[in-house]
N, C-alpha and C. Protein backbone atom coordinates (compact mmCIF):
# COMPACT_ATOMS: atom_id res chain seq x y z
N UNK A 1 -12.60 52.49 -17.31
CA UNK A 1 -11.38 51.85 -16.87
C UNK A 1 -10.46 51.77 -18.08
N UNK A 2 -9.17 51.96 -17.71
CA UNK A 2 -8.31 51.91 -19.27
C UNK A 2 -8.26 50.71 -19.20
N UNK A 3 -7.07 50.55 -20.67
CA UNK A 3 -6.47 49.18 -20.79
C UNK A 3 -5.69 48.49 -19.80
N UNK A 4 -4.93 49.26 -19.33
CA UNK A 4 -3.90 49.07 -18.48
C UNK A 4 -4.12 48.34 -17.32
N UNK A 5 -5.51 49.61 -16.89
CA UNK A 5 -6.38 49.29 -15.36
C UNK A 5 -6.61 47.66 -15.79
N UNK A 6 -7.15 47.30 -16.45
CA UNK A 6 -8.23 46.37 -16.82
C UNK A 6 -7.52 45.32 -16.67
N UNK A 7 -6.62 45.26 -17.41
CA UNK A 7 -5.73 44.34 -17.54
C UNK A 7 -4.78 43.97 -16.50
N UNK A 8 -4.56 44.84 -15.86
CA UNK A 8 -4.14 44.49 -13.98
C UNK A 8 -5.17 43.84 -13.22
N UNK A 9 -6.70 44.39 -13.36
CA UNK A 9 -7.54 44.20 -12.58
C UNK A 9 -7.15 42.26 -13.14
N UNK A 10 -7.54 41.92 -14.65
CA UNK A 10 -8.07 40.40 -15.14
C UNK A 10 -6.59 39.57 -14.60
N UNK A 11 -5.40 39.91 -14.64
CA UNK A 11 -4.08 39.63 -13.22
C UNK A 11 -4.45 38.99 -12.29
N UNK A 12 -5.00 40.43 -11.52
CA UNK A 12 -5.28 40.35 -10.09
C UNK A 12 -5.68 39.09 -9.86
N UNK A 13 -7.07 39.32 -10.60
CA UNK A 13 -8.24 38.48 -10.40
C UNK A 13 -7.71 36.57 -10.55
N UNK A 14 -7.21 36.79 -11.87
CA UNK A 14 -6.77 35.11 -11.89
C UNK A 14 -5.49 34.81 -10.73
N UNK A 15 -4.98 35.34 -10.38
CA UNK A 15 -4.11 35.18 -9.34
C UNK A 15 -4.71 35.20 -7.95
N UNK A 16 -5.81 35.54 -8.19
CA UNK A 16 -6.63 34.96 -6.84
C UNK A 16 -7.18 33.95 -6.49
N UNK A 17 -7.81 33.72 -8.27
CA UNK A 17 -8.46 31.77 -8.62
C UNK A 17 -7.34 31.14 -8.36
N UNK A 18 -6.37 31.25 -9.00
CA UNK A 18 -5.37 30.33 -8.88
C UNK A 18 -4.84 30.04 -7.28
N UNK A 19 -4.79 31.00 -6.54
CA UNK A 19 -4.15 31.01 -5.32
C UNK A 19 -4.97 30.33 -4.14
N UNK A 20 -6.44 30.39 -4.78
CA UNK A 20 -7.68 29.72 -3.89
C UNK A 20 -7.39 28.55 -4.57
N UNK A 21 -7.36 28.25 -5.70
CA UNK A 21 -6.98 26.78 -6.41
C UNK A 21 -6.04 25.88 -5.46
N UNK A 22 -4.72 26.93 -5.26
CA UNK A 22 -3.95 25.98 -4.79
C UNK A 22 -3.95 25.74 -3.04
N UNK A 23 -4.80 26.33 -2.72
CA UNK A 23 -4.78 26.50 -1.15
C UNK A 23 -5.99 25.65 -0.98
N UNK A 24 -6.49 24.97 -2.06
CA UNK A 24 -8.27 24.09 -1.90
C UNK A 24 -7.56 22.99 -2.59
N UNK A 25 -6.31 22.92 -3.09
CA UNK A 25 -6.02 21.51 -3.37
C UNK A 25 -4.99 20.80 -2.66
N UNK A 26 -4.27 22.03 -1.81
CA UNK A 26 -3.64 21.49 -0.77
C UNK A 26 -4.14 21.08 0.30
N UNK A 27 -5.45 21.62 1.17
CA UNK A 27 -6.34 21.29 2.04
C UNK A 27 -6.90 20.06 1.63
N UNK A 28 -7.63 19.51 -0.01
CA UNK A 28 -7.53 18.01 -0.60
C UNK A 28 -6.90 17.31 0.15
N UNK A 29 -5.76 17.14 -0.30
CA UNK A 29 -4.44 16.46 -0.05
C UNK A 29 -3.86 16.09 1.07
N UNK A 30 -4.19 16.95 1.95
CA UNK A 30 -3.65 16.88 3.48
C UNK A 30 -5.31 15.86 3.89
N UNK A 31 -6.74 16.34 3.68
CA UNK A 31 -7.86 15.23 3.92
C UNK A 31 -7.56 13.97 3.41
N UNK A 32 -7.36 14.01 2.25
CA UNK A 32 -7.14 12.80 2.28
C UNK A 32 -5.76 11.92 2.65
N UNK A 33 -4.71 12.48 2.94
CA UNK A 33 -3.54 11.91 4.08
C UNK A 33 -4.12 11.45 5.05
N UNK A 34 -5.29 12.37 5.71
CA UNK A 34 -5.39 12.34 6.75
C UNK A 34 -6.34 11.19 6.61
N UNK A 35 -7.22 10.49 6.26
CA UNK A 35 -8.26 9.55 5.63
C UNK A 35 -7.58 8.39 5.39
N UNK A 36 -6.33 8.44 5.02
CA UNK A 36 -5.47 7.59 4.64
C UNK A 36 -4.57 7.13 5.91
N UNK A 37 -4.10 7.86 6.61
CA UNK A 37 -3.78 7.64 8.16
C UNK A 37 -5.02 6.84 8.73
N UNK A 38 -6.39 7.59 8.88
CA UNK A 38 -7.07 6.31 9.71
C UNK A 38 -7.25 5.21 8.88
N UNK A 39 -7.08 5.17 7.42
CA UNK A 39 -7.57 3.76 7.16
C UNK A 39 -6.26 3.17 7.90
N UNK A 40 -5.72 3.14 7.23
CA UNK A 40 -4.30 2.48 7.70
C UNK A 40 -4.11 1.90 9.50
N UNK A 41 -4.31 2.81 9.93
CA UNK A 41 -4.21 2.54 12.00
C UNK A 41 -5.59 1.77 11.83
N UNK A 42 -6.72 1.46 11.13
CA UNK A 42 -7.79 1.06 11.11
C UNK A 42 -7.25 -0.78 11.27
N UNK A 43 -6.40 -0.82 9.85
CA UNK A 43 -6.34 -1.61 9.22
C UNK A 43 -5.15 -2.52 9.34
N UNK A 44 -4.34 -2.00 9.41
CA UNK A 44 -2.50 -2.53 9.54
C UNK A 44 -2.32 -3.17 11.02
N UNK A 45 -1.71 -4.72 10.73
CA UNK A 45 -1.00 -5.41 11.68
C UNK A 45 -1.03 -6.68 11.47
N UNK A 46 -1.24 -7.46 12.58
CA UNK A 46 -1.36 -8.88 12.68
C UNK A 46 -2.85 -9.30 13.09
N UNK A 47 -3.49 -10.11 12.33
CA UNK A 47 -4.73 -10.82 12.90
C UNK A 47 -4.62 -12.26 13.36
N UNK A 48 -5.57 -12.93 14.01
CA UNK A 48 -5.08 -14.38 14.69
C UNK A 48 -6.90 -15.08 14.09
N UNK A 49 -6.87 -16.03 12.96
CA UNK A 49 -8.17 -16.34 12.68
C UNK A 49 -9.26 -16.63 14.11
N UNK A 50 -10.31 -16.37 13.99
CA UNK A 50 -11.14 -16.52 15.58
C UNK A 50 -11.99 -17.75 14.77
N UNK A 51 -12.85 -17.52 13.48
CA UNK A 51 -13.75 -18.58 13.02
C UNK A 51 -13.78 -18.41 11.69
N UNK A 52 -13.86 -19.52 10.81
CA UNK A 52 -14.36 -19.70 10.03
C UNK A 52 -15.98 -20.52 9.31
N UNK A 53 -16.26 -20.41 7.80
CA UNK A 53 -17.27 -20.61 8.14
C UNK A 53 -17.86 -21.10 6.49
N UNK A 54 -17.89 -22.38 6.54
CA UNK A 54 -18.18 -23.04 5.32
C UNK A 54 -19.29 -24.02 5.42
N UNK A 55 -20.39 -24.10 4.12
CA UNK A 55 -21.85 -25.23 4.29
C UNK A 55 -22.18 -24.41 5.29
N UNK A 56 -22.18 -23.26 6.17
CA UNK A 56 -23.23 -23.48 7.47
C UNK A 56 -22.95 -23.54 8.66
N UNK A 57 -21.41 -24.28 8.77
CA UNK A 57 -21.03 -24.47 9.72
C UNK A 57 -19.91 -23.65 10.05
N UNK A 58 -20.10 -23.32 11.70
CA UNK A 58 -18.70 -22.54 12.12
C UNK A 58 -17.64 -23.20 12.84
N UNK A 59 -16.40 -23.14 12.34
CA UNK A 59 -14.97 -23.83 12.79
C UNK A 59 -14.38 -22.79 13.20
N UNK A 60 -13.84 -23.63 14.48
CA UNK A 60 -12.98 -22.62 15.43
C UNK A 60 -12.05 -23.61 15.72
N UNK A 61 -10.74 -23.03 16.53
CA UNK A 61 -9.65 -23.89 16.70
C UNK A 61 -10.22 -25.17 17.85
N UNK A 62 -9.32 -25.99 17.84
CA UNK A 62 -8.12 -26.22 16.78
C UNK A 62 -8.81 -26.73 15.25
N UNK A 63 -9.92 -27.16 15.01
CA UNK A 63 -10.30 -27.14 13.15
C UNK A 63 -9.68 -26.78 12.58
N UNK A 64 -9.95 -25.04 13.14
CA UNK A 64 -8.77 -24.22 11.85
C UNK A 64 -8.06 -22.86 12.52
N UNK A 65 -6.81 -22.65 12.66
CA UNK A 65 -6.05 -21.73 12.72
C UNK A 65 -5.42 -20.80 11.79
N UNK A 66 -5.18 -20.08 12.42
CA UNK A 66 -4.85 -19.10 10.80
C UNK A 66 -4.30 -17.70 11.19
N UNK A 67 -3.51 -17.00 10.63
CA UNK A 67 -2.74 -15.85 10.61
C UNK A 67 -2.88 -14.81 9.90
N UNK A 68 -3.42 -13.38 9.90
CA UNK A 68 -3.05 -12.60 8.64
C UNK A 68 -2.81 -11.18 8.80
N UNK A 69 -1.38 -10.86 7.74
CA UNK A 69 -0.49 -10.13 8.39
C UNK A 69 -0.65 -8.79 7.38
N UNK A 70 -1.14 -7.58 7.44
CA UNK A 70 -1.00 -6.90 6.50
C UNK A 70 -0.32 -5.35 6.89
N UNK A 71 1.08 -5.24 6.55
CA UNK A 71 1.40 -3.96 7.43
C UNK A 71 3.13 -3.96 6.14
N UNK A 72 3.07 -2.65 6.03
CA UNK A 72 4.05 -1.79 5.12
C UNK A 72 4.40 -2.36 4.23
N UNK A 73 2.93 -2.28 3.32
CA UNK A 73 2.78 -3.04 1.88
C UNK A 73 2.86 -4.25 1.74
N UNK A 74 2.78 -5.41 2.84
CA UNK A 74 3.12 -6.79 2.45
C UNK A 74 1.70 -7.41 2.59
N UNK A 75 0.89 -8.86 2.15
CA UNK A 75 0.15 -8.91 2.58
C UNK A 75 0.85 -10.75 2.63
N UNK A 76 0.47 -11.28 4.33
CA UNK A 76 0.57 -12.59 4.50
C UNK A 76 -0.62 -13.21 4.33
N UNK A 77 -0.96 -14.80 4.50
CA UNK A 77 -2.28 -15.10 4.89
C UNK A 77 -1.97 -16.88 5.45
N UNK A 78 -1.97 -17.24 6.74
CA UNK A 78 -1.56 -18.18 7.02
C UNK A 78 -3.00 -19.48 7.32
N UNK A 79 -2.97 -20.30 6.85
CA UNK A 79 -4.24 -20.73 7.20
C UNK A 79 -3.96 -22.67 7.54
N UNK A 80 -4.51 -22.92 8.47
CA UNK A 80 -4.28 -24.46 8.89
C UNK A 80 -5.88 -24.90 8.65
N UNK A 81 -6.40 -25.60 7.89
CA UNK A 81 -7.80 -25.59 7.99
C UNK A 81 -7.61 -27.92 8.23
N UNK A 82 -8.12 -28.28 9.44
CA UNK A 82 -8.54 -29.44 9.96
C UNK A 82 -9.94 -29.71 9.81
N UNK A 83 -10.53 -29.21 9.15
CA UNK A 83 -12.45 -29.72 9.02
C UNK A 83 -12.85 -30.92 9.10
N UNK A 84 -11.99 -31.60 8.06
CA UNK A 84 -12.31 -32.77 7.60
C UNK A 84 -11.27 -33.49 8.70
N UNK A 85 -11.59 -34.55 9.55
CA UNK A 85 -10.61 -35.49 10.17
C UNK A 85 -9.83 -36.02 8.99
N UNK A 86 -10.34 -37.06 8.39
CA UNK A 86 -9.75 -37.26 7.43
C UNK A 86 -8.42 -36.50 6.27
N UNK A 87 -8.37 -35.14 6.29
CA UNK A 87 -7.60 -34.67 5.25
C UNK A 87 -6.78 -33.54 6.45
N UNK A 88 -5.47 -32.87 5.70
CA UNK A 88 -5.59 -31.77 6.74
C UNK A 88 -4.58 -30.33 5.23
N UNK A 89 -5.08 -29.13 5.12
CA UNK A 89 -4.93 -28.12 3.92
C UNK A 89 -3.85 -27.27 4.37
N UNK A 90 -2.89 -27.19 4.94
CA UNK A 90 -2.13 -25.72 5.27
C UNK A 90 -1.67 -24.77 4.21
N UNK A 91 -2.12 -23.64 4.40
CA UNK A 91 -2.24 -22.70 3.23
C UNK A 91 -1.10 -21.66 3.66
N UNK A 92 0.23 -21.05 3.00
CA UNK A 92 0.91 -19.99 3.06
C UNK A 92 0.83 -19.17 2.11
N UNK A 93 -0.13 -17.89 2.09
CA UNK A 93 0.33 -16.82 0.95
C UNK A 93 0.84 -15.78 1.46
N UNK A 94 1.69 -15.21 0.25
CA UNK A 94 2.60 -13.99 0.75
C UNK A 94 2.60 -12.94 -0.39
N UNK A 95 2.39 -11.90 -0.51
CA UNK A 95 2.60 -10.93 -1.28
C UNK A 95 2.35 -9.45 -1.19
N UNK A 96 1.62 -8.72 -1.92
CA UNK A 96 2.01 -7.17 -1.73
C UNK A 96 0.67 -6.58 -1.98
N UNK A 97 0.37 -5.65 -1.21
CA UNK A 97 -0.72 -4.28 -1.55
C UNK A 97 -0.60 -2.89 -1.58
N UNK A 98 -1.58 -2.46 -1.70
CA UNK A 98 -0.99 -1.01 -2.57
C UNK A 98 -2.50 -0.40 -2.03
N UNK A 99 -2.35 0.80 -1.20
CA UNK A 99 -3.43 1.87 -0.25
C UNK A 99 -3.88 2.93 -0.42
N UNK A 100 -4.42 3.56 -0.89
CA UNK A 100 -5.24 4.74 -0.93
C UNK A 100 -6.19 5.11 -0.33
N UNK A 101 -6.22 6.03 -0.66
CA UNK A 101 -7.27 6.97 0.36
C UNK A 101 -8.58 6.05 0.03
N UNK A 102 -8.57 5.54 -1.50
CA UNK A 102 -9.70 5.36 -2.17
C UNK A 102 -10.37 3.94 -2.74
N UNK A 103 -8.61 3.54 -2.81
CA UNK A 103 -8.32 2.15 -3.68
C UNK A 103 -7.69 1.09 -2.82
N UNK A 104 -7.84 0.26 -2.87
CA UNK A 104 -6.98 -1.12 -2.06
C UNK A 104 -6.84 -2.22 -2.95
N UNK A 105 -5.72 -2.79 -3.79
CA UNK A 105 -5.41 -3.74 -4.26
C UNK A 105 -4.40 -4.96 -3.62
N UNK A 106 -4.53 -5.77 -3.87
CA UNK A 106 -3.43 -6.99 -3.57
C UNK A 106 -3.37 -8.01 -4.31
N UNK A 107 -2.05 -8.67 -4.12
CA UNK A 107 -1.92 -10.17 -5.27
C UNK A 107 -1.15 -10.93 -4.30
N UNK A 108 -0.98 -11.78 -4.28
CA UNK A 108 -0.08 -13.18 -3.67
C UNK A 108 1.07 -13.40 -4.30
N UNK A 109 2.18 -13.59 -4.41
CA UNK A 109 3.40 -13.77 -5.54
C UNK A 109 4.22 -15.29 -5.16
N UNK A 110 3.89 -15.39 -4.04
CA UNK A 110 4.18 -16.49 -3.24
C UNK A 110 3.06 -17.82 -2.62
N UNK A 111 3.09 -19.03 -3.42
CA UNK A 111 1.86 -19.72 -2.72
C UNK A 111 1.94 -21.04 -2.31
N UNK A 112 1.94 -21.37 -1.30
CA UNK A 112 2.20 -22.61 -0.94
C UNK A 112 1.03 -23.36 -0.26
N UNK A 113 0.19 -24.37 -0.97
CA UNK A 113 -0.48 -25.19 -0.39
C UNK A 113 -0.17 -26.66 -0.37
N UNK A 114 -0.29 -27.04 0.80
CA UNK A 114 0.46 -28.62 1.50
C UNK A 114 -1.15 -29.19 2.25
N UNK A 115 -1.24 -30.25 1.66
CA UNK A 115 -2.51 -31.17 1.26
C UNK A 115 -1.88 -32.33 1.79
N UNK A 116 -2.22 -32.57 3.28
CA UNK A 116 -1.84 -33.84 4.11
C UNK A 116 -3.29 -34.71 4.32
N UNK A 117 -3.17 -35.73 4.24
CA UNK A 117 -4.09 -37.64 4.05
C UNK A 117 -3.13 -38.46 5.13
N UNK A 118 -3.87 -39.55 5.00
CA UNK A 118 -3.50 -40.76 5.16
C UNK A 118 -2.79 -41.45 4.00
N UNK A 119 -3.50 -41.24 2.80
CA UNK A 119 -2.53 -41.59 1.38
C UNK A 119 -1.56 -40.56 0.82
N UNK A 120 -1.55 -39.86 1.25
CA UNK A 120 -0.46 -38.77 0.03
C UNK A 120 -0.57 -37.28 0.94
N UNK A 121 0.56 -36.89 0.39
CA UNK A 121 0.71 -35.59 0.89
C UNK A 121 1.22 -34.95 -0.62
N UNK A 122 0.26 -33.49 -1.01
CA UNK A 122 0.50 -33.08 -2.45
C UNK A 122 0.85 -31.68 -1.39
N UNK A 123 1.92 -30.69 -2.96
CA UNK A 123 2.28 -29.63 -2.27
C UNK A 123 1.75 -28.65 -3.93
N UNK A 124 1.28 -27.40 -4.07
CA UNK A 124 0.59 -27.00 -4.57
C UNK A 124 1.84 -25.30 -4.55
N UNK A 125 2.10 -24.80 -6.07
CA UNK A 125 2.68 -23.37 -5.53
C UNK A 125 1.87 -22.97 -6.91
N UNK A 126 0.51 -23.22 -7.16
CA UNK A 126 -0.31 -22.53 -8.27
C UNK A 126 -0.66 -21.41 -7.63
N UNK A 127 -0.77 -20.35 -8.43
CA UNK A 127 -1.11 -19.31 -8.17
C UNK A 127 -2.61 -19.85 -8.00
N UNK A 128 -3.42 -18.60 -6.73
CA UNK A 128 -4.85 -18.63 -6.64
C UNK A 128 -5.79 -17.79 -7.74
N UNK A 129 -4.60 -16.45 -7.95
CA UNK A 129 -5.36 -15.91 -9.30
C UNK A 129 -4.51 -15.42 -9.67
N UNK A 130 -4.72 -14.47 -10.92
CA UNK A 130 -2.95 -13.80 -11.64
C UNK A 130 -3.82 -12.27 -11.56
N UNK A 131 -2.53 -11.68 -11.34
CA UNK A 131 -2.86 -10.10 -10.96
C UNK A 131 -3.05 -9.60 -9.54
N UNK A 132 -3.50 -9.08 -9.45
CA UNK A 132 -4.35 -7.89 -8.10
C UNK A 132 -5.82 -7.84 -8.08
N UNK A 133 -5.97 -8.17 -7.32
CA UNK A 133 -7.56 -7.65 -6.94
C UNK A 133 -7.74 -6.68 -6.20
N UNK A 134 -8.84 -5.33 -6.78
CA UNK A 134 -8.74 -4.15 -6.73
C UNK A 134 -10.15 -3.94 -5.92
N UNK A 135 -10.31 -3.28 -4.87
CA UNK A 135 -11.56 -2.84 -4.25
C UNK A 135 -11.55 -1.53 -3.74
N UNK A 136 -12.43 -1.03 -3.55
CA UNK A 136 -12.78 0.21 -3.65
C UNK A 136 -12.88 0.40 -1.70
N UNK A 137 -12.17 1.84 -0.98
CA UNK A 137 -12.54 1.62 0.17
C UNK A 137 -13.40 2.98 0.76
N UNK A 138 -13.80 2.81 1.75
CA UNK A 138 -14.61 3.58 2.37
C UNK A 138 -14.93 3.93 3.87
N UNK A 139 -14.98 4.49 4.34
CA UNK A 139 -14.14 5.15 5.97
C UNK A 139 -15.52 5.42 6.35
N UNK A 140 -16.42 4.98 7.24
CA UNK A 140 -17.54 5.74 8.11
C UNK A 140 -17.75 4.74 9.15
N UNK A 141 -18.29 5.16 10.45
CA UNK A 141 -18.39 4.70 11.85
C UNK A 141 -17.03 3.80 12.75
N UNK A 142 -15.98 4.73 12.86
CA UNK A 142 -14.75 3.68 13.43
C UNK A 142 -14.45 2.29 12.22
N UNK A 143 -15.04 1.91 10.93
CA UNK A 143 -15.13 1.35 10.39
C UNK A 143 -14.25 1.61 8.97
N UNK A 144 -13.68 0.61 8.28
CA UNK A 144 -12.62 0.84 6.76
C UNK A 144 -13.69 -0.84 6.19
N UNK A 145 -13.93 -0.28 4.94
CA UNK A 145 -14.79 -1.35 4.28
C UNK A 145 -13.67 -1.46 2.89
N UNK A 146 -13.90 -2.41 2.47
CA UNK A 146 -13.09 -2.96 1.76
C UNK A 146 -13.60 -3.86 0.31
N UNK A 147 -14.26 -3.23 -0.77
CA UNK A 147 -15.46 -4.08 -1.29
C UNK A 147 -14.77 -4.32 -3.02
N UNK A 148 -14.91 -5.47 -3.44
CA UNK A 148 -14.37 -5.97 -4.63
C UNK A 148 -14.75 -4.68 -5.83
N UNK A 149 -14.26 -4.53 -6.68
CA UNK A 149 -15.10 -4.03 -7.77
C UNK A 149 -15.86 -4.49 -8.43
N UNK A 150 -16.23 -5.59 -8.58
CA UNK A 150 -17.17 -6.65 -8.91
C UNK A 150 -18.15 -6.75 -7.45
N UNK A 151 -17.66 -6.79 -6.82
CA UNK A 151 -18.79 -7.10 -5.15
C UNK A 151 -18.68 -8.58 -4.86
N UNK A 152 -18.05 -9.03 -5.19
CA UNK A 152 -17.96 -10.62 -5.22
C UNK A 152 -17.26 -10.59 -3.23
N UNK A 153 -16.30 -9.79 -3.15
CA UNK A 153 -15.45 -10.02 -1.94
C UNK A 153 -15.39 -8.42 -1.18
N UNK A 154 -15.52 -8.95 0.09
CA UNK A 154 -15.54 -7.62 0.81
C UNK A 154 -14.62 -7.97 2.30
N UNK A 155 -14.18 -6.81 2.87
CA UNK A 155 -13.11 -6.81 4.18
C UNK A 155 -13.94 -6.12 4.79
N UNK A 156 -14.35 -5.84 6.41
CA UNK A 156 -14.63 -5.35 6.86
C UNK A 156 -13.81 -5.12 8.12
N UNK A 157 -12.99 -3.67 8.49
CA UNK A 157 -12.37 -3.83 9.54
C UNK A 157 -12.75 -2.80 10.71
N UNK A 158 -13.24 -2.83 11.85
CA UNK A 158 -14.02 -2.32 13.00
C UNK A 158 -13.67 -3.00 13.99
N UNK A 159 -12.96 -2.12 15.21
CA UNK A 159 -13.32 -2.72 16.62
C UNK A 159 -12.22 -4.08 17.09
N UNK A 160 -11.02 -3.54 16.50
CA UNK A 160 -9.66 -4.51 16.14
C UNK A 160 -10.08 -5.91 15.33
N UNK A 161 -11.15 -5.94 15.15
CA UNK A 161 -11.43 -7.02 14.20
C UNK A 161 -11.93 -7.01 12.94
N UNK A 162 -11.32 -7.72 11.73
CA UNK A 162 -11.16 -8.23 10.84
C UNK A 162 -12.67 -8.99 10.05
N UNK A 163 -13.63 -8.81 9.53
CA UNK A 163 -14.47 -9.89 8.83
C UNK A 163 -14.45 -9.95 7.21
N UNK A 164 -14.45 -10.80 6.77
CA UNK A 164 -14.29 -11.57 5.36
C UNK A 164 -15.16 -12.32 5.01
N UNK A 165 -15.98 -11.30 3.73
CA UNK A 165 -17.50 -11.84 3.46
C UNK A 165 -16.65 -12.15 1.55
N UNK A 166 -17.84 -13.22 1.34
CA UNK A 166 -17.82 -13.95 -0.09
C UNK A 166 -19.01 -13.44 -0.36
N UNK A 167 -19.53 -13.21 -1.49
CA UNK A 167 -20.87 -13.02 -1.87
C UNK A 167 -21.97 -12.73 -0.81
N UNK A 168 -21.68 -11.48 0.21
CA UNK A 168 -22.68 -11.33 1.23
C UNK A 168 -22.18 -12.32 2.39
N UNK A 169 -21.76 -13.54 2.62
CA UNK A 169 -22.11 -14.59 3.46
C UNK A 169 -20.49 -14.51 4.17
N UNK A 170 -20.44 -14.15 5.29
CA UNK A 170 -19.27 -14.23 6.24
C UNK A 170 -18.69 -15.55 6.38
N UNK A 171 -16.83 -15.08 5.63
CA UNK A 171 -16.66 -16.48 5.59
C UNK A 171 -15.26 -16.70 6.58
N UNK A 172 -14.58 -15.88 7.07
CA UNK A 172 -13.40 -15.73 8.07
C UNK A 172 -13.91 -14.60 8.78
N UNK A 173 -12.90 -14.79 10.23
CA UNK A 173 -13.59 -13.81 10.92
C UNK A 173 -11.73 -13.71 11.73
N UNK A 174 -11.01 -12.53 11.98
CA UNK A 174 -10.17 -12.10 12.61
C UNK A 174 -10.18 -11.43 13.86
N UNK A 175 -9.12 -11.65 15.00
CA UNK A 175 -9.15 -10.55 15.32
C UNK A 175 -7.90 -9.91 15.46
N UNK A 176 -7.41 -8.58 15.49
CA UNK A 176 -5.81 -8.32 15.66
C UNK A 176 -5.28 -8.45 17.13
N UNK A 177 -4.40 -9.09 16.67
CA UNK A 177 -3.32 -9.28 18.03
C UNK A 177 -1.76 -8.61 18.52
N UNK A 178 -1.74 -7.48 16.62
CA UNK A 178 -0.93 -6.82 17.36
C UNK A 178 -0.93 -5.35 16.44
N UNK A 179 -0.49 -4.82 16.81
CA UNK A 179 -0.38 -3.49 15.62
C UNK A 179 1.14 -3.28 14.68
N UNK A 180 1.13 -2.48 13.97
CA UNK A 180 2.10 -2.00 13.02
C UNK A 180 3.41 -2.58 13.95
């Protein structure tokens, strides 16, 4: 083979890697859109709290009511918690998340807790934590899992409903009431 040949042929050839390169990273890209579409229709809308679940015990309305809204990057979280006769907690957070095929983060930027008694009513706009909390997600059986990077906190969303585990132990339970 001459130089010439040869050197057309080693051309050819990388212009074929490359062309399979880019036709295997565009097929990528479009999977995971597409991965990213079902998390999303999985995941996105309005939930209406069904139970919660603290010590052991499960509270359902009226105890505790609650709202949570997560749809084109915003994330709400409305919560009325009555447990205690004695006291009553209404919780408003509001802020933003960020979706991937792979990754799911969120932070609160907005926080309002109102702490009603018989003696005092306190109003609370401390942040719950500073930053984003980042979890890792994962797509199998009609199911989008949602798990801390630490493992401390996990989402589980299946079957228009919503569950919210703490350390393993189910601690809210949703269901959606409306879509995007």
């Amino acid at each position: 083979m001459t130089s010439a040949a040869s050197s057309l042929a080693r051309r050819t050839l990388l212009s074929q890697f490359f062309g399979a390169l880019l036709v295997a990273q565009s097929l990528s890209l479009a999977w995971a859109d597409d991965i990213l579409d079902i998390e999303k229709s999985t995941m996105t809308g309005v939930y209406t709290l069904q139970e919660w679940h603290k010590d052991g015990i499960r509270y359902v309305s009226p105890q505790v009511d609650g709202r949570f809204v997560l749809l084109n990057g915003v994330i709400m979280t409305i919560l009325y918690n009555r447990m205690q006769p004695s006291s009553q907690v209404n919780t408003v957070l509001v802020g933003k998340y960020v979706l991937s095929a792979d990754k799911f983060s969120y932070g609160y930027d907005e926080v309002s807790v109102v702490t009603e008694s018989a003696d005092a009513t306190t109003v609370s706009h401390k942040p719950l934590w500073e930053g984003m909390r980042s979890f890792t997600v994962s797509a199998a059986d009609d199911a989008v899992r949602l798990r801390e990077e630490n493992g401390t906190r996990e989402f589980v969303f299946a079957n228009e409903e919503l569950n919210y585990f703490e350390k393993g132990t189910l601690l809210r339970k949703w269901h959606r009431t409306a879509d995007k």
